[in-house]
Protein backbone atom coordinates (compact mmCIF):
# COMPACT_ATOMS: atom_id res chain seq x y z
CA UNK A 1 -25.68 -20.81 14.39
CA UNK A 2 -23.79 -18.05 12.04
CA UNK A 3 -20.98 -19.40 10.04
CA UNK A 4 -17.56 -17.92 10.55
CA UNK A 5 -14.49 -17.31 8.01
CA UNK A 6 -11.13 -15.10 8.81
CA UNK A 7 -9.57 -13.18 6.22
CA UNK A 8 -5.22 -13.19 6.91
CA UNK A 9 -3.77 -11.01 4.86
CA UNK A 10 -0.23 -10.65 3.46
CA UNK A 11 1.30 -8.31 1.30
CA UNK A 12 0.65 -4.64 -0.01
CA UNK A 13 -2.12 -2.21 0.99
CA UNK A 14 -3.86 -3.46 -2.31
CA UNK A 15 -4.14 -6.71 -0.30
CA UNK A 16 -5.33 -5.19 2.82
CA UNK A 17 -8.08 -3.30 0.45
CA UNK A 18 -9.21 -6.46 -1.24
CA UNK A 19 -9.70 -8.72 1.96
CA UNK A 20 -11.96 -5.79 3.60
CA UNK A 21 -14.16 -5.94 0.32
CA UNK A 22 -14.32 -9.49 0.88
CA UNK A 23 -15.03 -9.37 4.68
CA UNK A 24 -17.98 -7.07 3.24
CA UNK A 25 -19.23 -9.52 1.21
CA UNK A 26 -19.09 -12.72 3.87
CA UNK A 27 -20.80 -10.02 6.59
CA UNK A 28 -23.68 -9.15 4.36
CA UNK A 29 -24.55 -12.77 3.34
CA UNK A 30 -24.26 -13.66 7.42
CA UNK A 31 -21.42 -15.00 8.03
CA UNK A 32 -19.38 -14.08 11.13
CA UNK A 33 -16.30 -12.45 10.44
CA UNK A 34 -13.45 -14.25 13.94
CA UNK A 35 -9.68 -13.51 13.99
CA UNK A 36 -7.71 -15.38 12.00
CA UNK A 37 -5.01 -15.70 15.06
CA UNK A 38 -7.10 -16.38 17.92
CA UNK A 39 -10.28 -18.36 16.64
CA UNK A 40 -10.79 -21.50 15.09
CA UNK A 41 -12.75 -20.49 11.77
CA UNK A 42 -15.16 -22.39 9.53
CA UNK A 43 -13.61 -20.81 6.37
CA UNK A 44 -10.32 -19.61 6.32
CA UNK A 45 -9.22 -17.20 3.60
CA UNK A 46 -5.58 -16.60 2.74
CA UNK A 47 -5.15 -12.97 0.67
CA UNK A 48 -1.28 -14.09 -0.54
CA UNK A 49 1.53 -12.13 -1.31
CA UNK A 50 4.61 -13.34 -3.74
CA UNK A 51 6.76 -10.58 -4.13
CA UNK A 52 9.60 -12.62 -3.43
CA UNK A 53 10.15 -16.27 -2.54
CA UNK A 54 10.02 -15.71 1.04
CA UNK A 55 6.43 -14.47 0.63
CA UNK A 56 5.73 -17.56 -0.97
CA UNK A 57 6.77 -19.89 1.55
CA UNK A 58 4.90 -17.59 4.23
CA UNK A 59 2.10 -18.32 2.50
CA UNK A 60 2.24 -21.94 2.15
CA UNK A 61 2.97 -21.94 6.26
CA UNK A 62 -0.47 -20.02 6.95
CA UNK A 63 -2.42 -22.58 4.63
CA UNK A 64 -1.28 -25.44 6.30
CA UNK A 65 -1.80 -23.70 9.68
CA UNK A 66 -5.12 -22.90 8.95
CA UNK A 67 -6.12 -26.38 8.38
CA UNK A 68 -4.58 -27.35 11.16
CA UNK A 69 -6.69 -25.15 13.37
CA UNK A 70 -9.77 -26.87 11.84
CA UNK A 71 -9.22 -29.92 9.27
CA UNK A 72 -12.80 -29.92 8.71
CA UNK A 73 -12.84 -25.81 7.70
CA UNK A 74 -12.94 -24.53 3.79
CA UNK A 75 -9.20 -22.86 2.98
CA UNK A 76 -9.69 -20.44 -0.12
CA UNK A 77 -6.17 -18.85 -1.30
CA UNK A 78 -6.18 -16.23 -3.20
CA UNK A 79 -3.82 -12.95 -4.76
CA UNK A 80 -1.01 -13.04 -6.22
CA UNK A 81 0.90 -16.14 -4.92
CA UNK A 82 -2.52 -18.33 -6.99
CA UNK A 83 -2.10 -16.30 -9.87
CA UNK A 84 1.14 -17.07 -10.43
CA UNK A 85 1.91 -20.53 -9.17
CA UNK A 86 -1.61 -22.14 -9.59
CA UNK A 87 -0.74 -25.67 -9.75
CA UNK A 88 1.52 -25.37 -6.87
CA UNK A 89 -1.21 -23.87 -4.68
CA UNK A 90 -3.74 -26.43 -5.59
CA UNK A 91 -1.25 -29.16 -4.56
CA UNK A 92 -0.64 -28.09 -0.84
CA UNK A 93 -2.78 -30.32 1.07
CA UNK A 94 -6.34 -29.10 2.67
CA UNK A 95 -6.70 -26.31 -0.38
CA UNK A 96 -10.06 -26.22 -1.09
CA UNK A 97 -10.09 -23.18 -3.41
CA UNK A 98 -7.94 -21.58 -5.92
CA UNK A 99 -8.12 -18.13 -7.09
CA UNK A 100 -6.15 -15.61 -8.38
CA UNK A 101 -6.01 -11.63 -8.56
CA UNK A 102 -9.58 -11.38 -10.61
CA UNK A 103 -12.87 -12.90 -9.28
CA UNK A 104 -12.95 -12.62 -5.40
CA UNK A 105 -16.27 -11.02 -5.68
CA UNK A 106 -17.30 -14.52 -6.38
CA UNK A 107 -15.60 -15.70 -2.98
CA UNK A 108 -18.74 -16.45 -1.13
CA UNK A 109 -20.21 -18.14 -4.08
CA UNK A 110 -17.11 -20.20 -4.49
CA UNK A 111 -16.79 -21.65 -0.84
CA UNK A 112 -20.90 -22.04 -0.82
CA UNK A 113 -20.32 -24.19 -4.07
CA UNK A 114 -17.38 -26.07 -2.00
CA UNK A 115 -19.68 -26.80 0.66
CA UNK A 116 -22.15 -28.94 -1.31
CA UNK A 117 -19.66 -30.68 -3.97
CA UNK A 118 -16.55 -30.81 -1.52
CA UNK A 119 -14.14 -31.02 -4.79
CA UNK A 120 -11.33 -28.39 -5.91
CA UNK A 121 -12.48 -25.93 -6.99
CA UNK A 122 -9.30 -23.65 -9.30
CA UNK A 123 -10.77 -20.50 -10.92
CA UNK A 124 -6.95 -19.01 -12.05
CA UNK A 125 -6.90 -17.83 -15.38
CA UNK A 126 -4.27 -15.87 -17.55
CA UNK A 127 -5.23 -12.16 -17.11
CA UNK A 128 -2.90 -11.16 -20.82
CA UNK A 129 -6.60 -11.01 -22.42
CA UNK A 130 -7.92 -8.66 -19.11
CA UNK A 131 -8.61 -4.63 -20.23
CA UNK A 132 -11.10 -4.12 -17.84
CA UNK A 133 -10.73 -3.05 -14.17
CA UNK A 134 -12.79 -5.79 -11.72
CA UNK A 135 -14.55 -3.61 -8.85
CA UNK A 136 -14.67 -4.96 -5.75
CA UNK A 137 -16.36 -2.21 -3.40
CA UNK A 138 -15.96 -1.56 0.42
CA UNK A 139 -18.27 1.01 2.22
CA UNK A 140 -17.76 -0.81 5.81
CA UNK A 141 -18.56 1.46 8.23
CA UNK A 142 -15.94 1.23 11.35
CA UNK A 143 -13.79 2.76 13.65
CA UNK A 144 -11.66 3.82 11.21
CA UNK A 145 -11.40 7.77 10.06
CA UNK A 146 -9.71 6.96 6.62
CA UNK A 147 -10.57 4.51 3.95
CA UNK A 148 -8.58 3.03 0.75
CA UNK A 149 -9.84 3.06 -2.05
CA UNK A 150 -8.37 0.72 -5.34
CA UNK A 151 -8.36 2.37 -8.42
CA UNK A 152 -6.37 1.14 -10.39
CA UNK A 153 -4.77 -2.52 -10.62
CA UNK A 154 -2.14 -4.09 -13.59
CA UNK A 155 1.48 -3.11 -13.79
CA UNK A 156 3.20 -2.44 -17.47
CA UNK A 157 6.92 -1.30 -16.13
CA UNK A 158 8.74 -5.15 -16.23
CA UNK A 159 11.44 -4.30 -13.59
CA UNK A 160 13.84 -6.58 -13.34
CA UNK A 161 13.13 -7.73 -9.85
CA UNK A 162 9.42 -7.83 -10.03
CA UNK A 163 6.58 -10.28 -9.79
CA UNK A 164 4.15 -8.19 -9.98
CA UNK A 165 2.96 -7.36 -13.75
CA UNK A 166 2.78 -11.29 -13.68
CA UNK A 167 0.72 -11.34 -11.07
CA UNK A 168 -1.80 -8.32 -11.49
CA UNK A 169 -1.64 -8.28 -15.55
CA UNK A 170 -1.42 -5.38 -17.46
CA UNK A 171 -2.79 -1.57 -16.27
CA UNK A 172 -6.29 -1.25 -15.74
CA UNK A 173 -8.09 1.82 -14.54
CA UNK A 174 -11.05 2.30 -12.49
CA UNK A 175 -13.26 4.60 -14.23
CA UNK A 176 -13.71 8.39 -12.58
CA UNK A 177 -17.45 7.84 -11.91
CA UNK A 178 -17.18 4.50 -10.05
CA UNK A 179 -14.26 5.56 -8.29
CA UNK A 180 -16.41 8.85 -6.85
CA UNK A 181 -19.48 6.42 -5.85
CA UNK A 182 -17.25 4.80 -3.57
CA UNK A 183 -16.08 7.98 -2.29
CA UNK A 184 -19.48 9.18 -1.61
CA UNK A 185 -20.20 6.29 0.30
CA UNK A 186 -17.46 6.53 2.18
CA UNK A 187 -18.32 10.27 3.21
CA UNK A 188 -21.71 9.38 4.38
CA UNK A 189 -20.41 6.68 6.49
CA UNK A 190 -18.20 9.21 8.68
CA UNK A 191 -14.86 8.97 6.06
CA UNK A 192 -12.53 11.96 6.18
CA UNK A 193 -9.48 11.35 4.78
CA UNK A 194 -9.41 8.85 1.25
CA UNK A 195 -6.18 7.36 0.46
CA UNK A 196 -6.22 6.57 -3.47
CA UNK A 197 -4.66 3.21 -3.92
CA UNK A 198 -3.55 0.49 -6.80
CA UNK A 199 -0.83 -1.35 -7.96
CA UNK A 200 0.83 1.70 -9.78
CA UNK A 201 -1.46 4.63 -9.38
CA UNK A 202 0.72 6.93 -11.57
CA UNK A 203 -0.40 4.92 -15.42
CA UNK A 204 -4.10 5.59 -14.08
CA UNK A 205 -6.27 6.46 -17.23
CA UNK A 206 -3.69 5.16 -19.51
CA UNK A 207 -5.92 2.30 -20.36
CA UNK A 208 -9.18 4.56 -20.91
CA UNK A 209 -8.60 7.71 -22.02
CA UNK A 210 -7.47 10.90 -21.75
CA UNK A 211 -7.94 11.13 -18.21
CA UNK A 212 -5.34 10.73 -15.93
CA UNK A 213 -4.53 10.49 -12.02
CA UNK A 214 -4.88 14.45 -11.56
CA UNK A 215 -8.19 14.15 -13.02
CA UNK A 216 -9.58 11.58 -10.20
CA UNK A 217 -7.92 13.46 -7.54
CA UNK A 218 -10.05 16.54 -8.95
CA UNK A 219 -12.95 14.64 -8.88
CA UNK A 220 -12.42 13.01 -5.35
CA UNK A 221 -11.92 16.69 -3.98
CA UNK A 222 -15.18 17.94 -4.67
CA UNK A 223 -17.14 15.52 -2.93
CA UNK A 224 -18.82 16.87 0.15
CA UNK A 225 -17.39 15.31 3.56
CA UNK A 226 -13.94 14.39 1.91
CA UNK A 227 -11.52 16.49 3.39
CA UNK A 228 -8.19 15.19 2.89
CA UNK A 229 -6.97 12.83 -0.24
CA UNK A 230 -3.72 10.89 0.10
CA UNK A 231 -1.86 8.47 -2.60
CA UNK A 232 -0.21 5.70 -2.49
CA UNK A 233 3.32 5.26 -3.94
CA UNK A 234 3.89 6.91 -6.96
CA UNK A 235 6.82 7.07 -9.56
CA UNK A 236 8.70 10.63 -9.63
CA UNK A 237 7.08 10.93 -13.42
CA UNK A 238 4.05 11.58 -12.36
CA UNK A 239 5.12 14.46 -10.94
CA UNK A 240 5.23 17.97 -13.29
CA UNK A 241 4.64 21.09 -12.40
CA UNK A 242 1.08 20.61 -13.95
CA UNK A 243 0.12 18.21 -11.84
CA UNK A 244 1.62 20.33 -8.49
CA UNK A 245 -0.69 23.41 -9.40
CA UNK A 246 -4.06 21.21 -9.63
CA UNK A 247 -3.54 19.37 -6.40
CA UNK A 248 -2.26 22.56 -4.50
CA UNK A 249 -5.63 24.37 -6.02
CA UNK A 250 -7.62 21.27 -4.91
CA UNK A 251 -6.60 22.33 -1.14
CA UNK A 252 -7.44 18.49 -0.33
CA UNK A 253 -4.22 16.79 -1.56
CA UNK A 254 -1.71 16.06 1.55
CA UNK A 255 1.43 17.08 1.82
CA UNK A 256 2.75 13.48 2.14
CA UNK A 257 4.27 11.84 -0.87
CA UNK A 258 6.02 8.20 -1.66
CA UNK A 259 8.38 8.61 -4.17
CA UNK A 260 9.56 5.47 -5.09
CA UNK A 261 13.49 5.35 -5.79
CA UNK A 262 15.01 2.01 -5.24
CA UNK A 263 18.18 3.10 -5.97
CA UNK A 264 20.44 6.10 -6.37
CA UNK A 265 23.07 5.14 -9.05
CA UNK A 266 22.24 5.44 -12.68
CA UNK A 267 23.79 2.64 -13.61
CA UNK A 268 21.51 0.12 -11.12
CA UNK A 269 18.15 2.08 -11.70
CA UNK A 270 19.13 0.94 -15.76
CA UNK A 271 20.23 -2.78 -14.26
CA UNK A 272 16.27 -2.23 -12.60
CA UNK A 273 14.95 -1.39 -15.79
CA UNK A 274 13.58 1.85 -13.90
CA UNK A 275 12.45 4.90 -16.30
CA UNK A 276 14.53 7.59 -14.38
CA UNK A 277 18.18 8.72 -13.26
CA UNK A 278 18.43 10.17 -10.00
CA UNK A 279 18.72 13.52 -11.76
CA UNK A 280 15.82 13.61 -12.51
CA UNK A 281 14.50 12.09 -9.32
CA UNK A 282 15.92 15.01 -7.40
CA UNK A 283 14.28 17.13 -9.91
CA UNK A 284 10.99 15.84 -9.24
CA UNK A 285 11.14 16.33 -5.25
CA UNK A 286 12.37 20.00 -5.74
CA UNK A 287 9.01 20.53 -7.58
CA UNK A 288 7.26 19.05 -5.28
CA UNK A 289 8.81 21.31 -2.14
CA UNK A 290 8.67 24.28 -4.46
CA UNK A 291 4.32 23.99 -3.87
CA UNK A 292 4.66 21.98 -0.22
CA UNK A 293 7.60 23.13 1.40
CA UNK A 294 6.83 21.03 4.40
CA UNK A 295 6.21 18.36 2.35
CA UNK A 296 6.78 14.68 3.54
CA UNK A 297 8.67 12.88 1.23
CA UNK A 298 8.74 8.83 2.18
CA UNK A 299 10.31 5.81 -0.28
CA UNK A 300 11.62 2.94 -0.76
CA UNK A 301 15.03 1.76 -1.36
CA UNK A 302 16.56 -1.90 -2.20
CA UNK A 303 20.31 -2.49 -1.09
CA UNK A 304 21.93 -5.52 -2.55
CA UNK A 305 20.95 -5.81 -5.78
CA UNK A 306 23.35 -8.25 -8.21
CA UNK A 307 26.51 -5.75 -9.51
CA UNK A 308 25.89 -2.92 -6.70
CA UNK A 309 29.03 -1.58 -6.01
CA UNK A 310 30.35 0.62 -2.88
CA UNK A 311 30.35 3.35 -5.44
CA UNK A 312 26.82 2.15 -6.24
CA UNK A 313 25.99 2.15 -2.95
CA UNK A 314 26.99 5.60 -1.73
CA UNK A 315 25.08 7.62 -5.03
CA UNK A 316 22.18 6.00 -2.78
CA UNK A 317 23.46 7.03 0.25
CA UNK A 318 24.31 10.54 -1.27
CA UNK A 319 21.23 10.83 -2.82
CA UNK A 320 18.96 10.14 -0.10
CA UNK A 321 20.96 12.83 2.08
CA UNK A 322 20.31 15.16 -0.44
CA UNK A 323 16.67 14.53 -1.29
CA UNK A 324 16.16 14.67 2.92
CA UNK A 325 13.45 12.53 2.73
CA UNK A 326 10.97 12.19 6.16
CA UNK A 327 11.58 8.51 6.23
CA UNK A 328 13.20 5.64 4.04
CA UNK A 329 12.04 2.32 3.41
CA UNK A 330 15.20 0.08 3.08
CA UNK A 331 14.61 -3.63 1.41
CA UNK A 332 17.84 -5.90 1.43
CA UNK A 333 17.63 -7.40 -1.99
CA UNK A 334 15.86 -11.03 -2.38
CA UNK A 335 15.65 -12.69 -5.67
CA UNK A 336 13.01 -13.72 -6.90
CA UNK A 337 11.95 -16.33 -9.31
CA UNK A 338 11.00 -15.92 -12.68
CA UNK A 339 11.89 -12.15 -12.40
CA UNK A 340 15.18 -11.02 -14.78
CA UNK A 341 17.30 -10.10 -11.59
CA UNK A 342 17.37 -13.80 -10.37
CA UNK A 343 19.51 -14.39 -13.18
CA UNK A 344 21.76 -12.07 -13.38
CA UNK A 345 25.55 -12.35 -11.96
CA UNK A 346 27.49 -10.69 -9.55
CA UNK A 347 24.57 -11.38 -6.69
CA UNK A 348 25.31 -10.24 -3.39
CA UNK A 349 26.75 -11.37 -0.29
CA UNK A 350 24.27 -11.36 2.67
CA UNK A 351 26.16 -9.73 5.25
CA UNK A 352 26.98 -6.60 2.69
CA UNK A 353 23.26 -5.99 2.44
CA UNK A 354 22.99 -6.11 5.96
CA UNK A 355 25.58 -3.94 6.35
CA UNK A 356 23.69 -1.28 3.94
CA UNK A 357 21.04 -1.74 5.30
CA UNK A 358 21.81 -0.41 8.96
CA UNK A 359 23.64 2.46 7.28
CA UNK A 360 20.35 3.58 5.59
CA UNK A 361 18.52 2.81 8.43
CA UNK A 362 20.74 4.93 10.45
CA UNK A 363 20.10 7.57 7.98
CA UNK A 364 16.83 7.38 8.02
CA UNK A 365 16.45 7.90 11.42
CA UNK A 366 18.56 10.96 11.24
CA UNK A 367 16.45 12.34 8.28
CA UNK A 368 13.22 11.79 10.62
CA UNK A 369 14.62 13.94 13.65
CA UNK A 370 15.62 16.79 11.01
CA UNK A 371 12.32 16.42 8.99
CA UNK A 372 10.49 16.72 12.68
CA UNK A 373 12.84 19.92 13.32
CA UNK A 374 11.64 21.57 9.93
CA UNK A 375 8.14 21.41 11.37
CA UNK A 376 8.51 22.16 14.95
CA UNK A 377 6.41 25.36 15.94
CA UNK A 378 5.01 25.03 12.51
CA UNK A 379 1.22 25.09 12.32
CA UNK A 380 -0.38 21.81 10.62
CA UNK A 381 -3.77 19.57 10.54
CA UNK A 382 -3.98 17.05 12.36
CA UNK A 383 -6.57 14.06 11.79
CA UNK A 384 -7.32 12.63 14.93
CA UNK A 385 -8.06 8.83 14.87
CA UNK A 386 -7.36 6.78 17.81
CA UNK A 387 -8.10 7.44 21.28
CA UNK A 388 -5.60 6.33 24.07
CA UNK A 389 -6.43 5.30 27.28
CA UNK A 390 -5.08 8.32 29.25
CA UNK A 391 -7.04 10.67 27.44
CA UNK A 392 -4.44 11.09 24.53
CA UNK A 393 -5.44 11.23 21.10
CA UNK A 394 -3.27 10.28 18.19
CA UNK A 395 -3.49 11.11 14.40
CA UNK A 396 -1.45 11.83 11.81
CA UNK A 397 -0.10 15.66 10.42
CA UNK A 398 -1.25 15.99 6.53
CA UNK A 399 2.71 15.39 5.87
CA UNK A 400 2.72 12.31 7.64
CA UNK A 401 3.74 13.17 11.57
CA UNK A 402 2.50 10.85 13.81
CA UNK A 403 1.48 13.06 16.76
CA UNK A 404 -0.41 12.90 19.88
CA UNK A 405 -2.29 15.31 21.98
CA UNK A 406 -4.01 15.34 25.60
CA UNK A 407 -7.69 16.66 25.63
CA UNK A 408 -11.13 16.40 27.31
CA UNK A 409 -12.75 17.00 24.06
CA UNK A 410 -13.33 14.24 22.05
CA UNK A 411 -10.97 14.94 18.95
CA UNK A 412 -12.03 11.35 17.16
CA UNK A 413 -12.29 11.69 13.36
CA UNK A 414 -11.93 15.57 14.21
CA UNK A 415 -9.33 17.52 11.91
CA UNK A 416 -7.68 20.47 14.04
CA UNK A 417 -4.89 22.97 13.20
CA UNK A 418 -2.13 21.99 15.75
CA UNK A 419 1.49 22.93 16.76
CA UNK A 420 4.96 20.93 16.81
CA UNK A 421 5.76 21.79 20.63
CA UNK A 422 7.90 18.23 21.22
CA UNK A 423 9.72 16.39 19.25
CA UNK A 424 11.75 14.07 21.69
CA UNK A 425 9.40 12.00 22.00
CA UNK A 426 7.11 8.97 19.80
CA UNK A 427 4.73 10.36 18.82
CA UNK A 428 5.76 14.00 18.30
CA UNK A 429 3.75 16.35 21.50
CA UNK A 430 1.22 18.91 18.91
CA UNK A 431 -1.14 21.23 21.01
CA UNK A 432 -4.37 22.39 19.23
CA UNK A 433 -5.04 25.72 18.44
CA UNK A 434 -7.56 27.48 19.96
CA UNK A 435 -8.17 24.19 22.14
């Protein structure tokens, strides 16, 4: 009988991409791969998060659940919540194995190694010596029409609220050449769309040369049976007008960009330790819409953080109006341990983030209706990647629309030209051109 292990996940898209490589590597040695939430498992593996202390104590829940389920099963933790609290993870009862952010390809070695010994086993190791990038591949071929693909891991921007560059180490880049023979892969498994991942995409090639993250998407583009690229968040430096002309001449590059802000007064993005003002942050998204008018434009935005102001507050609020993004992230502000913002005065009150919150919720939900306006009667691609039950397909516009069509034809993993025709309703109504 085959041996099962679930993968949970927590955390960042990163995550997700690093427990599918894993889940590879289990399938191809045999093992059966059982959900985590409704099967008992034989090894359980916990892909943490620790972004903030919340996260932490999420994952310390799952562990103990997971033993629970099955006190005679292997629990392996591993990400970011091992790499930075080590000892504490290896002193929760029923952990079996320890690692960190480096070595999961050595997961099914590790828990086979458990098996026979049946002692700790705690791989964590500092990662300030680490200069190379650690490949861990996925070419699963699935149901899904778009794949992620890490290339780049490590963090060197310190913000004051952050984890992460504790967690991940410094910037490490995937080279070009690896990153395209996962591509490849990917195409000749059915792939159309790649979304180009990492923990902060926009210092790729700063580590290895003189290449840099307009020079993968390049590269990416001319691969046969990749038809549309996407990113994951960026910072609004990496956008120049240099950079717009390549990925517009590309014709691959989607429309669809997350710019991260976090906040919209100068004086908190310097409290953040972020490299920008929000002049030049506005600057950066009228570049962008001067090559993609229709451009999507998606971020992320903390409220609460220790000295924000209602003047503070507002440049945000102002800012975000102005920008008219497609949709806005909003994070009430949780400290975080070991990070420079925990310490720091004026924190506050609970019921004032919650208060900004709602507003920029409320304004993001505006923005949405108005973005949807802008394209409404506008003709887009649409890739189509989940069939309904009634005969509706649903897929996403290459600025982000989540739209849905009726049709006899079977539009899975099929890119059509489409038009906006309804906007009341969720998903937005598109019919295909020509179909």
């Amino acid at each position: 009988m085959k041996k099962s292990f679930s993968i949970l996940t927590l955390g960042c898209k990163v995550n997700q991409y690093e427990s599918e490589a894993m889940a590879e590597l289990f399938e191809n040695e045999g093992y059966l791969n059982v959900d985590f939430e409704t099967e008992v498992s034989d090894i359980y593996i916990i892909n943490t998060c620790t972004v903030t202390n919340l996260s932490d104590r999420k994952s310390r829940q799952f562990i103990r659940r997971a033993k629970r389920d099955n006190p005679n099963s292997i629990v392996a933790v591993v990400g970011c919540y091992s790499q930075t609290s080590p000892e504490e993870v290896s002193s929760i009862p029923g952990v079996d194995i320890i690692i960190g952010t480096t070595e999961r390809n050595r997961i099914v070695e590790l828990c086979e190694e458990f098996s026979n010994n049946k002692k700790q086993i705690n791989i964590v190791r500092s990662l300030k010596s680490d200069h190379e990038f650690q490949t861990i591949n996925t070419s699963k071929e699935n149901d899904m029409t778009r794949a992620y693909i890490k290339v780049q891991d490590g963090c060197n921007r310190y913000c004051t609220y952050c984890i992460i560059p504790f967690a991940r180490g410094n910037i490490r880049s995937r080279s070009i050449e690896d990153s395209m023979n996962e591509a490849r892969k990917l195409a000749k498994a059915g792939y159309k769309e790649i979304i180009l991942t990492g923990i902060h995409i926009g210092s790729y090639g700063y580590d290895i040369g003189k290449e840099r993250l307009i020079d993968l998407i390049e590269n990416i583009a001319s691969i046969d049976g990749i038809e549309r690229i996407r990113l994951s968040s960026i910072e609004p430096r990496t956008i120049t007008d240099d950079f717009m002309k390549r990925v517009v001449a590309t014709n691959k590059l989607c429309d669809h960009f997350h710019l991260s802000l976090q906040s919209g007064s100068n004086k908190i993005l310097k409290e953040m330790n972020r490299k920008y003002t929000r002049e030049e942050y506005f600057d950066k998204t009228q570049i962008i819409r001067s090559y993609m008018p229709y451009a999507g434009l998606t971020t992320d935005v903390i409220v609460g953080f220790p000295g924000e102001t209602d003047d503070d507050f507002l440049d945000s609020y102002d800012l975000i109006k102005k920008v008219e993004f497609s949709k806005v992230h909003v994070f009430k502000y949780s400290k975080r341990d070991g990070t420079v913002a925990a310490k720091m005065k004026n924190q506050i009150d609970g019921n004032i983030k919650n208060k900004r919150s709602s507003i920029l919720l409320a304004l993001s939900d505006e923005l949405m209706k108005k973005f949807s306006e802008k394209n409404l009667n506008v003709i887009k691609s649409v890739l189509f990647e989940e069939k309904l039950v009634n005969s509706s397909y649903v897929g996403y516009t290459t600025n982000y629309i989540r739209c849905f069509t009726n049709s006899k034809e079977d539009l899975k993993n099929k890119i059509k030209n489409v038009n906006i025709v309804n906007i009341e309703c969720d998903p937005v109504e598109v019919s295909v051109i020509g179909g």
